[in-house]
PDB file of N, CA and C in Angstrom:
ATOM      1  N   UNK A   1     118.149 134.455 133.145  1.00  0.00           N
ATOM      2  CA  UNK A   1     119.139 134.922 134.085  1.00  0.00           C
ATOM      3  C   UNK A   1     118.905 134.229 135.421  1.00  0.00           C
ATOM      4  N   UNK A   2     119.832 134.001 135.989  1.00  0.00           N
ATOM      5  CA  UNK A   2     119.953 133.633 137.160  1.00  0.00           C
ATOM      6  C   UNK A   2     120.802 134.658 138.125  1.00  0.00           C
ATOM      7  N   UNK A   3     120.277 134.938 139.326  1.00  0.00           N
ATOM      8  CA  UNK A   3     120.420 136.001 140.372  1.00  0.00           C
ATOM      9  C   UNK A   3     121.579 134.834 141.418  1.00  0.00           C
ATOM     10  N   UNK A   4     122.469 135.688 141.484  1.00  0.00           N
ATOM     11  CA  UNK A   4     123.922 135.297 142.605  1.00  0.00           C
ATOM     12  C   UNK A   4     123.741 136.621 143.199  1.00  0.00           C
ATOM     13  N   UNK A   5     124.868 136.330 144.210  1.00  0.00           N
ATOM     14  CA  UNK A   5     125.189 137.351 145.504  1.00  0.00           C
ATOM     15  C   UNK A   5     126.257 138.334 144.592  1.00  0.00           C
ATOM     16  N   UNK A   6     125.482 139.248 144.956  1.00  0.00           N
ATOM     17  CA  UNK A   6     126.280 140.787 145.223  1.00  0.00           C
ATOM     18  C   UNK A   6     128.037 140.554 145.295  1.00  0.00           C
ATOM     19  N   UNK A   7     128.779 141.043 144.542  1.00  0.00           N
ATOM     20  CA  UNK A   7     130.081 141.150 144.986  1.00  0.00           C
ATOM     21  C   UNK A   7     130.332 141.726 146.327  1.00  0.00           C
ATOM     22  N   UNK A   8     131.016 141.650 147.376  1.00  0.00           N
ATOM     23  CA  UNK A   8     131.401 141.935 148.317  1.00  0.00           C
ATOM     24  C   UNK A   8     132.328 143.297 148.882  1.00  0.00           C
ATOM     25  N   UNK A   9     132.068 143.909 149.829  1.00  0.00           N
ATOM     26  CA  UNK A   9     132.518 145.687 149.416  1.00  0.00           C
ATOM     27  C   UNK A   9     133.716 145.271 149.499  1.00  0.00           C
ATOM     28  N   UNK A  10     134.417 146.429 148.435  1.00  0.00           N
ATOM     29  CA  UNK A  10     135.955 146.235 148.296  1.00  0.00           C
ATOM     30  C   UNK A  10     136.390 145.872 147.360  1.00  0.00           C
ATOM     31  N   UNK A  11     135.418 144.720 146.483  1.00  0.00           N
ATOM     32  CA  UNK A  11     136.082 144.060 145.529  1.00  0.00           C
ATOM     33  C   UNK A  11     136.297 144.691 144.562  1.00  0.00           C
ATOM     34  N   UNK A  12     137.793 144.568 143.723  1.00  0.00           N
ATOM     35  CA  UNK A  12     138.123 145.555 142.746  1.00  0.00           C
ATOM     36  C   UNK A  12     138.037 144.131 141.276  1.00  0.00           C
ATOM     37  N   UNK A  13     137.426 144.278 140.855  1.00  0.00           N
ATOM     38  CA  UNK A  13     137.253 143.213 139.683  1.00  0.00           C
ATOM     39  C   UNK A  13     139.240 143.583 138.521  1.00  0.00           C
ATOM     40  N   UNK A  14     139.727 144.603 138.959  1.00  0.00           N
ATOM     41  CA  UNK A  14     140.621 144.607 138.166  1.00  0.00           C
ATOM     42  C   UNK A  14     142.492 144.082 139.020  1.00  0.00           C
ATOM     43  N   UNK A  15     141.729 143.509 140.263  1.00  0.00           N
ATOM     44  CA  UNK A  15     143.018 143.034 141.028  1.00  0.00           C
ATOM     45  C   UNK A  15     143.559 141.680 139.945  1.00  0.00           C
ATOM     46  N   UNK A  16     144.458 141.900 139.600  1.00  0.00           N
ATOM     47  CA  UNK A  16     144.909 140.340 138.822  1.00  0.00           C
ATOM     48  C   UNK A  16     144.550 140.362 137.237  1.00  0.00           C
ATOM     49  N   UNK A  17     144.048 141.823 136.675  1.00  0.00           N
ATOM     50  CA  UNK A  17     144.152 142.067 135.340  1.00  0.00           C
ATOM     51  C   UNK A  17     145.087 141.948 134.412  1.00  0.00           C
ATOM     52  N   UNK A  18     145.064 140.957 133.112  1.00  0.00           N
ATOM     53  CA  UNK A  18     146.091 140.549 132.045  1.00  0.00           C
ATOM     54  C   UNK A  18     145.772 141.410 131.009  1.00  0.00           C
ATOM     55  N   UNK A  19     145.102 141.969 130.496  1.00  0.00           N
ATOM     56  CA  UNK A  19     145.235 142.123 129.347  1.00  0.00           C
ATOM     57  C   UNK A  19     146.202 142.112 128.011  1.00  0.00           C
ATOM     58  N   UNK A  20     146.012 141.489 127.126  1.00  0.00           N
ATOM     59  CA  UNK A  20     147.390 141.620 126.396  1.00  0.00           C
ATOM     60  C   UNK A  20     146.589 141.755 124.684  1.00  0.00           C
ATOM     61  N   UNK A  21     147.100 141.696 123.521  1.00  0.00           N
ATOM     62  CA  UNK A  21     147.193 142.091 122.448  1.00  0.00           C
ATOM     63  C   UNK A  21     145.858 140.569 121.951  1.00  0.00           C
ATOM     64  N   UNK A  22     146.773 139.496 122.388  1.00  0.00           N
ATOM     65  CA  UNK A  22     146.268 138.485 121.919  1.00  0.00           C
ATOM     66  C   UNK A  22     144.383 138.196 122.669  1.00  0.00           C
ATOM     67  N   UNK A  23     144.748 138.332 123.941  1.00  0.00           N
ATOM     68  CA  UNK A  23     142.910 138.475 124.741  1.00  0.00           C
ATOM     69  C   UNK A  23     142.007 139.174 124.335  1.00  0.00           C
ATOM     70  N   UNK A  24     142.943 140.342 124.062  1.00  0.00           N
ATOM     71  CA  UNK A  24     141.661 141.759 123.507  1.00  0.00           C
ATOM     72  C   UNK A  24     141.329 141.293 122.011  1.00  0.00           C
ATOM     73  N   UNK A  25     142.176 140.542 121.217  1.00  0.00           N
ATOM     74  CA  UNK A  25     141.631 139.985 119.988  1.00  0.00           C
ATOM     75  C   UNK A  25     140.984 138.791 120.199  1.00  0.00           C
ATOM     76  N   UNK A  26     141.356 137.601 120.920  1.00  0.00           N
ATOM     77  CA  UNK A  26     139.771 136.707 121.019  1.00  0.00           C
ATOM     78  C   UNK A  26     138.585 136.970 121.762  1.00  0.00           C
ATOM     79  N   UNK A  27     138.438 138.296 122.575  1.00  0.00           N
ATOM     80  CA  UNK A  27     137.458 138.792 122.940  1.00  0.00           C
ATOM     81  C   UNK A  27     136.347 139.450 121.592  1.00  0.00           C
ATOM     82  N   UNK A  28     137.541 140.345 120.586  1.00  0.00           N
ATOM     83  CA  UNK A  28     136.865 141.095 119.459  1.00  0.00           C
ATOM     84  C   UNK A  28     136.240 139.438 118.639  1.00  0.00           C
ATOM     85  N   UNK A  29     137.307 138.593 118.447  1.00  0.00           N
ATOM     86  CA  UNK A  29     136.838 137.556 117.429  1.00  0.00           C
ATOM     87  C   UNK A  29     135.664 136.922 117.843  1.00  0.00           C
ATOM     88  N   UNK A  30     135.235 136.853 119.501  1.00  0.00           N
ATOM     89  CA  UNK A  30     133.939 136.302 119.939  1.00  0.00           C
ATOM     90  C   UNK A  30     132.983 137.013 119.759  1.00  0.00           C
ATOM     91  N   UNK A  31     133.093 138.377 119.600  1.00  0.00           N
ATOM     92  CA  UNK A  31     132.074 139.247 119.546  1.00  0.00           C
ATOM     93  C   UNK A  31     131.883 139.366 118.079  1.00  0.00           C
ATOM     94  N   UNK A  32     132.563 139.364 116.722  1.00  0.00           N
ATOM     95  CA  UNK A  32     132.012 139.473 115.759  1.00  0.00           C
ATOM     96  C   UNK A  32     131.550 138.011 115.701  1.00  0.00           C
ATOM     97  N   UNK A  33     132.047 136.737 116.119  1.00  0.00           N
ATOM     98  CA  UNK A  33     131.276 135.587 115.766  1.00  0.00           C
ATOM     99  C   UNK A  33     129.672 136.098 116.420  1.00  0.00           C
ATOM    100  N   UNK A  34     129.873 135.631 117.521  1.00  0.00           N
ATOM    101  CA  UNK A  34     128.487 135.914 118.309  1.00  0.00           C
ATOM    102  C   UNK A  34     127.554 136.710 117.160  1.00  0.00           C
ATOM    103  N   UNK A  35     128.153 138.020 116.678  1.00  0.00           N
ATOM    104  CA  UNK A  35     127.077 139.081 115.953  1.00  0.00           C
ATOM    105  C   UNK A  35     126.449 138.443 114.485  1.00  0.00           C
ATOM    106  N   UNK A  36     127.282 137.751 114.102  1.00  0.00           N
ATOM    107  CA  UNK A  36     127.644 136.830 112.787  1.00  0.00           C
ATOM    108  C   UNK A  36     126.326 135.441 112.906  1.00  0.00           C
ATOM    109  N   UNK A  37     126.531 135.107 114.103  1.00  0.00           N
ATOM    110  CA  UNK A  37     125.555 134.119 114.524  1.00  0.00           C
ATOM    111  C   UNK A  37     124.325 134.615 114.859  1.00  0.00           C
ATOM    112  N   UNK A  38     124.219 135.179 115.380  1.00  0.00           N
ATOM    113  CA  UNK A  38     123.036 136.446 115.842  1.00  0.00           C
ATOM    114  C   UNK A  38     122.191 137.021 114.203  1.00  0.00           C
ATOM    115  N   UNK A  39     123.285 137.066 113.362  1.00  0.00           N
ATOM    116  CA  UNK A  39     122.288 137.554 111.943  1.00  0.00           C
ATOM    117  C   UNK A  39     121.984 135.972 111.264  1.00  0.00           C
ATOM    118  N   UNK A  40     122.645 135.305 111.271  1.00  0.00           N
ATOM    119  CA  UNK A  40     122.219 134.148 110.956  1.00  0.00           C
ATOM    120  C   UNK A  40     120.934 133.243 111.723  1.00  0.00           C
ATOM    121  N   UNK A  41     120.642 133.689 112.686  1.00  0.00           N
ATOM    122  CA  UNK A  41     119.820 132.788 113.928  1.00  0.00           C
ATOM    123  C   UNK A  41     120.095 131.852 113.950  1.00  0.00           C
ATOM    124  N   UNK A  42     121.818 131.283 114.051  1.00  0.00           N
ATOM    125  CA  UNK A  42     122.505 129.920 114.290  1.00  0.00           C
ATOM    126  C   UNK A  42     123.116 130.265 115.598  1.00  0.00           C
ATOM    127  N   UNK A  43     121.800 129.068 116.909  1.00  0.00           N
ATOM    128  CA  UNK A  43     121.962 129.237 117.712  1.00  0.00           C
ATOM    129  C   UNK A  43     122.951 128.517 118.696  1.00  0.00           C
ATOM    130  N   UNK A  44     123.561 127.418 118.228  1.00  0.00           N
ATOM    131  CA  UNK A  44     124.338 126.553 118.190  1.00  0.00           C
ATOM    132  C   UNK A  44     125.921 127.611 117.713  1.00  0.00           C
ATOM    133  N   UNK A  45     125.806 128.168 117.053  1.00  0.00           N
ATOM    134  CA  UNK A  45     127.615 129.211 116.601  1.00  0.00           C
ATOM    135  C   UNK A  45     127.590 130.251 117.254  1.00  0.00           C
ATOM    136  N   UNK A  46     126.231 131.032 117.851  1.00  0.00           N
ATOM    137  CA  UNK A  46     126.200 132.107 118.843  1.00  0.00           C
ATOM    138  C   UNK A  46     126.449 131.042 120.213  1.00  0.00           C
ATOM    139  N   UNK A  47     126.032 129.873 121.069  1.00  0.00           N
ATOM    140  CA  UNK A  47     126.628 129.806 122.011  1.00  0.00           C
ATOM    141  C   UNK A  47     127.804 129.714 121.909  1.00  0.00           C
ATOM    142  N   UNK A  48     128.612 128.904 121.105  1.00  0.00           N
ATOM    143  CA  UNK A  48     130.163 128.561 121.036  1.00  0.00           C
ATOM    144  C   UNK A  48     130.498 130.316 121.494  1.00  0.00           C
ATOM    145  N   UNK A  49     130.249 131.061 120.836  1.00  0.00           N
ATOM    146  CA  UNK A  49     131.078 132.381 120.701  1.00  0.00           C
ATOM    147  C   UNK A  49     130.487 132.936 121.943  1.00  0.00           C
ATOM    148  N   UNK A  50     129.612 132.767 122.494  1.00  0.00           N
ATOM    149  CA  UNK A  50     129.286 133.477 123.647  1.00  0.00           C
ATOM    150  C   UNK A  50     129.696 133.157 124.600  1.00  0.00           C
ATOM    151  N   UNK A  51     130.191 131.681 124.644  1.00  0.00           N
ATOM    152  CA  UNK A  51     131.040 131.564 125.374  1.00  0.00           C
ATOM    153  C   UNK A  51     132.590 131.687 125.731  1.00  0.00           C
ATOM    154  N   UNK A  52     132.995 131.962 124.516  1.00  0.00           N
ATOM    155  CA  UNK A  52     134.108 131.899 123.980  1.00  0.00           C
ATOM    156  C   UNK A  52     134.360 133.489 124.809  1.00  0.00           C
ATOM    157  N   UNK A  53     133.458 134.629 124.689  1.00  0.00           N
ATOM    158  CA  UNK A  53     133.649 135.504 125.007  1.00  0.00           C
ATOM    159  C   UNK A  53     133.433 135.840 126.353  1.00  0.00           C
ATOM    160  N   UNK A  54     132.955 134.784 127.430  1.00  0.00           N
ATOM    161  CA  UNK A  54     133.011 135.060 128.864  1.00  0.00           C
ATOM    162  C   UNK A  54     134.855 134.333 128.834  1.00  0.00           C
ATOM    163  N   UNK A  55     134.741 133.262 128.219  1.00  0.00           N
ATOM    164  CA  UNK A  55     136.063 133.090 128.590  1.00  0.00           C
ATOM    165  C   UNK A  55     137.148 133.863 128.222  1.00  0.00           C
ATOM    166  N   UNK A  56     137.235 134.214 127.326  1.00  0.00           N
ATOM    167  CA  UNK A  56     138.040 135.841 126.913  1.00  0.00           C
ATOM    168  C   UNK A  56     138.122 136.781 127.843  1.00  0.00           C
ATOM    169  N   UNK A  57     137.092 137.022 128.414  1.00  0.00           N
ATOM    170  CA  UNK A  57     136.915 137.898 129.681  1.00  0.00           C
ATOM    171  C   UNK A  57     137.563 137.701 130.632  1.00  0.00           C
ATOM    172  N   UNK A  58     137.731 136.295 131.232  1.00  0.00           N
ATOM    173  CA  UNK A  58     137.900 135.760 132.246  1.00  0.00           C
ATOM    174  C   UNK A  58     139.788 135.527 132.263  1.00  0.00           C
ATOM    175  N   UNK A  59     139.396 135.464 130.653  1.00  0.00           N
ATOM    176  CA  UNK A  59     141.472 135.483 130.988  1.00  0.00           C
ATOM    177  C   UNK A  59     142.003 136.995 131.219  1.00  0.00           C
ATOM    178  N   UNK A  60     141.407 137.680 131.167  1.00  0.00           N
ATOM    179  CA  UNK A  60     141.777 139.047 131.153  1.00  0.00           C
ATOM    180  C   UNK A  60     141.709 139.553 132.497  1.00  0.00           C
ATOM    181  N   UNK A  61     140.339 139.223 133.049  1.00  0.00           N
ATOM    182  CA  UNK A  61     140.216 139.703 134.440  1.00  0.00           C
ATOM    183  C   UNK A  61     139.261 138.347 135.320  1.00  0.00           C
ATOM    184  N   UNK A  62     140.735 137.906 135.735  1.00  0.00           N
ATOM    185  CA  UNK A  62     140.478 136.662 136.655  1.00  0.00           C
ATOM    186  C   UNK A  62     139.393 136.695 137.860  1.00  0.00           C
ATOM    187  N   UNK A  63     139.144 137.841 138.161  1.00  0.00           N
ATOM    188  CA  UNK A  63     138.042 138.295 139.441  1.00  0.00           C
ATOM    189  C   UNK A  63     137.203 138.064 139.028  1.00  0.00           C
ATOM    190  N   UNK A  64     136.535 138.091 137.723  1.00  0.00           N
ATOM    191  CA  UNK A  64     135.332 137.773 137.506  1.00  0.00           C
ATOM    192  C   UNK A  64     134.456 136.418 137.972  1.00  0.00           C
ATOM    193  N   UNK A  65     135.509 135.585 138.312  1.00  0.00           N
ATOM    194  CA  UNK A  65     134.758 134.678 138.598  1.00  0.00           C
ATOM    195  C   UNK A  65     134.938 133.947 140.246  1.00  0.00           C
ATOM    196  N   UNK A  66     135.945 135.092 140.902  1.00  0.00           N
ATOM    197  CA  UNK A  66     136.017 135.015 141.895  1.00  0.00           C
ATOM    198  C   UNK A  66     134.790 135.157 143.410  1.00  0.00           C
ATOM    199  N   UNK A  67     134.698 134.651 144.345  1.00  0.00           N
ATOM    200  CA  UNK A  67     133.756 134.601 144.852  1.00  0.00           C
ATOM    201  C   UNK A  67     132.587 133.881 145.025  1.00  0.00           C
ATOM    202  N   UNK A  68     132.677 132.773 144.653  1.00  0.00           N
ATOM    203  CA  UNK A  68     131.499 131.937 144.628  1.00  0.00           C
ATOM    204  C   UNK A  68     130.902 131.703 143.307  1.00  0.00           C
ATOM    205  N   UNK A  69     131.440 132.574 142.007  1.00  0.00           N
ATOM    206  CA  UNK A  69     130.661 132.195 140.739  1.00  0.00           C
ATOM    207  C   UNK A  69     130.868 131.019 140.386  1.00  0.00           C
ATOM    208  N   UNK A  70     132.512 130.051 140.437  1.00  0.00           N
ATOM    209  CA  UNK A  70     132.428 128.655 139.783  1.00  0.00           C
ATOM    210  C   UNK A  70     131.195 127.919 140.394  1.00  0.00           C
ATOM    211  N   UNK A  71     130.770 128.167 141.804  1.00  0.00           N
ATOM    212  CA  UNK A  71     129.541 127.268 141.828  1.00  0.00           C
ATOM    213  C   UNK A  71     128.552 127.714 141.499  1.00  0.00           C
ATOM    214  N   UNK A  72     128.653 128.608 140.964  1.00  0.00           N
ATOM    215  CA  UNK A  72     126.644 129.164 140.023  1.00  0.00           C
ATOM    216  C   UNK A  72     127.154 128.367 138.861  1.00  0.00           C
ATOM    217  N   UNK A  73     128.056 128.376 138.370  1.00  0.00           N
ATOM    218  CA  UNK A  73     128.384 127.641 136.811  1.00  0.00           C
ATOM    219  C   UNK A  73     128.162 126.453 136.972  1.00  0.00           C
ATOM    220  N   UNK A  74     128.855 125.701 137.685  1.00  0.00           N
ATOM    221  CA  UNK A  74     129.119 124.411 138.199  1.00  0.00           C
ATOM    222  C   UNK A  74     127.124 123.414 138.408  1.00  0.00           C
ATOM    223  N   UNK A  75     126.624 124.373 139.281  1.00  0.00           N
ATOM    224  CA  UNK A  75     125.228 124.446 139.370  1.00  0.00           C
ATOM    225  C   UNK A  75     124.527 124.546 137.901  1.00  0.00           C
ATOM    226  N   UNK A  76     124.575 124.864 137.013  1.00  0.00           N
ATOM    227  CA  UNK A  76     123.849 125.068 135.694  1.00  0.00           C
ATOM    228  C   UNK A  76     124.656 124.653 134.446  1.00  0.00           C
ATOM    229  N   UNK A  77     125.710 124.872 134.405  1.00  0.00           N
ATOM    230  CA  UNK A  77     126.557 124.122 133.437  1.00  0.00           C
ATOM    231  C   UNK A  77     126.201 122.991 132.574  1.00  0.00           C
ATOM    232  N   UNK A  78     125.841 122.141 132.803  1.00  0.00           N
ATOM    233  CA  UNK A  78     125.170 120.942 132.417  1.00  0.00           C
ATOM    234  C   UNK A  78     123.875 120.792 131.921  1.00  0.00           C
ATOM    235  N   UNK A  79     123.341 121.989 132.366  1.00  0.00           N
ATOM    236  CA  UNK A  79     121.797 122.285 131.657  1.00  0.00           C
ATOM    237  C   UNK A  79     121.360 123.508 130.549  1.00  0.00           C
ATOM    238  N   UNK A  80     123.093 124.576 130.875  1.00  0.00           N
ATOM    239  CA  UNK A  80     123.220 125.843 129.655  1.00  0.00           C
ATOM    240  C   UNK A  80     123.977 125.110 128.292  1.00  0.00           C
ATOM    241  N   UNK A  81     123.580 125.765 127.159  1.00  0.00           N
ATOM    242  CA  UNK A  81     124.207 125.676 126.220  1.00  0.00           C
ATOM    243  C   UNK A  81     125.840 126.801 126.625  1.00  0.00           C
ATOM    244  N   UNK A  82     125.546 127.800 127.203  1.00  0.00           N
ATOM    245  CA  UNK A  82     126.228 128.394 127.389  1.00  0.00           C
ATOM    246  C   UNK A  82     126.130 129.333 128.757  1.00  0.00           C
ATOM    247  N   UNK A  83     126.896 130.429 128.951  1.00  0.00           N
ATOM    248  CA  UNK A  83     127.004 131.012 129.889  1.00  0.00           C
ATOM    249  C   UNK A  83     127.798 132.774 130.355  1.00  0.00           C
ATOM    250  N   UNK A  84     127.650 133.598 130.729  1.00  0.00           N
ATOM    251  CA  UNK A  84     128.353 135.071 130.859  1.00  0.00           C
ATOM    252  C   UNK A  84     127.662 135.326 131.627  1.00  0.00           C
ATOM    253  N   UNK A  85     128.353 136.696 132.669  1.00  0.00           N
ATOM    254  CA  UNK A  85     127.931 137.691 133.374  1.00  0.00           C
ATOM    255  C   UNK A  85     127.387 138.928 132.596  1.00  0.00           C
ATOM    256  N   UNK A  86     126.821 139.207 132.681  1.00  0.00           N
ATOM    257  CA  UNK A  86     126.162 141.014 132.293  1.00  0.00           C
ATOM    258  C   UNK A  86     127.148 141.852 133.174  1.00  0.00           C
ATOM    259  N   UNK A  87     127.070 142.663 132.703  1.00  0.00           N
ATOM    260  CA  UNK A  87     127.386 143.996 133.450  1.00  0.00           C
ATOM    261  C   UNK A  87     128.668 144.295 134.265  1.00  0.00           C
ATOM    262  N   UNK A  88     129.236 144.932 134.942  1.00  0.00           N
ATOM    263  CA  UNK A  88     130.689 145.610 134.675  1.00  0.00           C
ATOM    264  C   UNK A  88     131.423 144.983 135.478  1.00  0.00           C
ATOM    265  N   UNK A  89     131.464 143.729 136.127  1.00  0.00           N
ATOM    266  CA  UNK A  89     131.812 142.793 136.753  1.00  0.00           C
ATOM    267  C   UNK A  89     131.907 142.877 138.386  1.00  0.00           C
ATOM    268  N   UNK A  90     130.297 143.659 138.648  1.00  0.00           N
ATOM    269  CA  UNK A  90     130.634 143.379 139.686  1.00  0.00           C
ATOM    270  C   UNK A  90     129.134 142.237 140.638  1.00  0.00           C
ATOM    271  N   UNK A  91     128.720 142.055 139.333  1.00  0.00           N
ATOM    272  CA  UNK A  91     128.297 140.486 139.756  1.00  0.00           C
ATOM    273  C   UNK A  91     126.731 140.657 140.084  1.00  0.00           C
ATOM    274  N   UNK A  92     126.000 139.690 140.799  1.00  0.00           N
ATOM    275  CA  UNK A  92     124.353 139.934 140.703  1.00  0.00           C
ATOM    276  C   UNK A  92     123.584 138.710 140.189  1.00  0.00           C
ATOM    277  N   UNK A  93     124.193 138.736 138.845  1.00  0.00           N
ATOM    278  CA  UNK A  93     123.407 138.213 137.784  1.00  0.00           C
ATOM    279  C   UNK A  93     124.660 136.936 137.163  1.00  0.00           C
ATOM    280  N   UNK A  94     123.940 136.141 136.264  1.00  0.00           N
ATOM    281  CA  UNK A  94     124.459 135.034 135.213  1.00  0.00           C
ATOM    282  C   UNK A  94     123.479 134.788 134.300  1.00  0.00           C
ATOM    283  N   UNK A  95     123.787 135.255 132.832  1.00  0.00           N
ATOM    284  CA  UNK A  95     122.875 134.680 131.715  1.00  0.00           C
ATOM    285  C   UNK A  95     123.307 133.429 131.574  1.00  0.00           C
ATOM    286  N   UNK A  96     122.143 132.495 131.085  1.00  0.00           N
ATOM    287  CA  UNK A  96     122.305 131.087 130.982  1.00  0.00           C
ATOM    288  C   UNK A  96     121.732 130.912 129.445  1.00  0.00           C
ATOM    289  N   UNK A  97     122.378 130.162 128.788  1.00  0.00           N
ATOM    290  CA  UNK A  97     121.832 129.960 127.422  1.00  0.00           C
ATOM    291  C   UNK A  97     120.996 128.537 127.319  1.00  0.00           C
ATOM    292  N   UNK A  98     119.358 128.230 127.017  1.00  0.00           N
ATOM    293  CA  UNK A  98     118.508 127.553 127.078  1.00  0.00           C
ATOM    294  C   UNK A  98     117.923 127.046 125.434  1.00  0.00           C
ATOM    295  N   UNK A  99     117.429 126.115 125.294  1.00  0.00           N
ATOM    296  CA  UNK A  99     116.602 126.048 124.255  1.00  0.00           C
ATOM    297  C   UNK A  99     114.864 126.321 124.923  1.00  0.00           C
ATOM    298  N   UNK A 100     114.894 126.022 126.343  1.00  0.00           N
ATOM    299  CA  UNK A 100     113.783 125.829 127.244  1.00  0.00           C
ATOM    300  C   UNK A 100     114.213 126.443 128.463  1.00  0.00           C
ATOM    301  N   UNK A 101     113.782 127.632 128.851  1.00  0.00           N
ATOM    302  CA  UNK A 101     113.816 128.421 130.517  1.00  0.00           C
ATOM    303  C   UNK A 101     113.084 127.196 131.521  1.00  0.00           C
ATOM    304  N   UNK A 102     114.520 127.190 132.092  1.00  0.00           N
ATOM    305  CA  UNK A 102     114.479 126.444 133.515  1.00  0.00           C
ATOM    306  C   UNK A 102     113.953 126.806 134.265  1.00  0.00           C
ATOM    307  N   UNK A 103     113.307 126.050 135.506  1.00  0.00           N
ATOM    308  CA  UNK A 103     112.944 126.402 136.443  1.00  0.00           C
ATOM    309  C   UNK A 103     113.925 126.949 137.508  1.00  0.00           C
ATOM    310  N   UNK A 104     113.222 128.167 138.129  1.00  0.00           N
ATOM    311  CA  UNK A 104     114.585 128.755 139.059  1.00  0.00           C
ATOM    312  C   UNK A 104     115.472 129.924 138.333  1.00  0.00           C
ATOM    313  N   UNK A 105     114.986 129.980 137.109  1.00  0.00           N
ATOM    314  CA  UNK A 105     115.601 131.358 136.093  1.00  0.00           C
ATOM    315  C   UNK A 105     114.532 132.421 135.612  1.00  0.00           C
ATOM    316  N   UNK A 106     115.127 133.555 135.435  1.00  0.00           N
ATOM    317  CA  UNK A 106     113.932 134.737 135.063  1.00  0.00           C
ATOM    318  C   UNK A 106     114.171 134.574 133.727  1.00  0.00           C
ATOM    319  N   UNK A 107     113.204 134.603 133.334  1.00  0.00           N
ATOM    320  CA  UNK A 107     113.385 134.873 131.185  1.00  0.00           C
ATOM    321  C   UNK A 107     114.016 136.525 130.863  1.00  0.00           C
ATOM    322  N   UNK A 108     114.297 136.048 129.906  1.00  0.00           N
ATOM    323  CA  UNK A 108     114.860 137.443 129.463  1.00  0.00           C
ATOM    324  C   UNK A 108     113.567 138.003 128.072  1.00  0.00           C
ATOM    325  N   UNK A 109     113.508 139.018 127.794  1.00  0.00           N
ATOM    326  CA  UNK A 109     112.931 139.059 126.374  1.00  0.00           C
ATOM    327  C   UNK A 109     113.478 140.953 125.546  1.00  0.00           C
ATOM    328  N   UNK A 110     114.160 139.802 124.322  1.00  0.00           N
ATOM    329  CA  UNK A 110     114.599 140.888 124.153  1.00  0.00           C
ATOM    330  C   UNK A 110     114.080 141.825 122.521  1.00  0.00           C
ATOM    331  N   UNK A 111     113.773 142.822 122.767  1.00  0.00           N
ATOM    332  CA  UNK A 111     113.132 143.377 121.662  1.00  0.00           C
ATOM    333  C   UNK A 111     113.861 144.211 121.230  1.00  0.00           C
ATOM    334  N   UNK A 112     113.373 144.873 120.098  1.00  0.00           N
ATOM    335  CA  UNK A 112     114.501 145.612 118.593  1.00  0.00           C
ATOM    336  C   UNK A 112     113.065 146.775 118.319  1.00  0.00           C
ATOM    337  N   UNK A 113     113.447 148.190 119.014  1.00  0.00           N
ATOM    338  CA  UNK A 113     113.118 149.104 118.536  1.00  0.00           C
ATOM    339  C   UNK A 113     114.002 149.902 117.625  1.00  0.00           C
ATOM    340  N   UNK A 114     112.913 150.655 116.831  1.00  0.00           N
ATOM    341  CA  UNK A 114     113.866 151.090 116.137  1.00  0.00           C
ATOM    342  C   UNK A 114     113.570 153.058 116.267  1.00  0.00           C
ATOM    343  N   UNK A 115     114.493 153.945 116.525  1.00  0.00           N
ATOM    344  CA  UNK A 115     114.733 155.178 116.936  1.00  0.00           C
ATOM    345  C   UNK A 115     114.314 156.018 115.944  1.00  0.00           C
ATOM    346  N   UNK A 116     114.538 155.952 114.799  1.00  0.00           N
ATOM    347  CA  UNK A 116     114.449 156.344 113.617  1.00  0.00           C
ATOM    348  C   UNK A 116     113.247 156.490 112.798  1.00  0.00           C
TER     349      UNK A 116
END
């Protein structure tokens, strides 16, 4: 992850919201790829879809990337396999997809408990 600036007070991430029939289905189709790739550990078909699914996002709710994010992308782009925001869009953060954690990024690590 890489740390950006705080959204700015006021900002309503849903000013300029599309949603339509067709977005909310290539959002679902990125997310079962992604999950699909994810059981496979084909890490190469989980970025395509992970990205596929910020951009899904992004057609839906154009704010997301309002504010200064094209240059966090713009800045790492070339060195992620891929790229998304976490969390409810109001900004902070950018996951970056790596074969090798860059310098200047926090690692992530993610573990599988099980409740049961």
């Amino acid at each position: 992850m890489i740390k950006m600036k705080p959204r700015p007070a006021g900002f309503n991430l849903l000013d300029g919201c599309d949603i339509t029939e067709p977005k909310v289905k290539a959002l679902a189709t990125a997310a079962t790829g992604a999950w699909d790739a994810i059981l496979k550990m084909d890490l190469h078909a989980f970025s395509r879809f992970f990205q596929a699914s910020f951009e899904a996002q992004v057609s839906m709710f154009p704010q997301m990337i309002a504010n200064g994010v094209p240059a966090y992308i713009d800045q790492w782009k070339d060195k992620a396999l891929a790229w998304k925001m976490p969390g409810a869009g109001v900004g902070g953060y950018q996951v970056l997809e790596y074969y090798k954690i860059p310098e200047g990024t926090m690692p992530i690590k993610i573990r599988r408990k099980h409740w049961m």
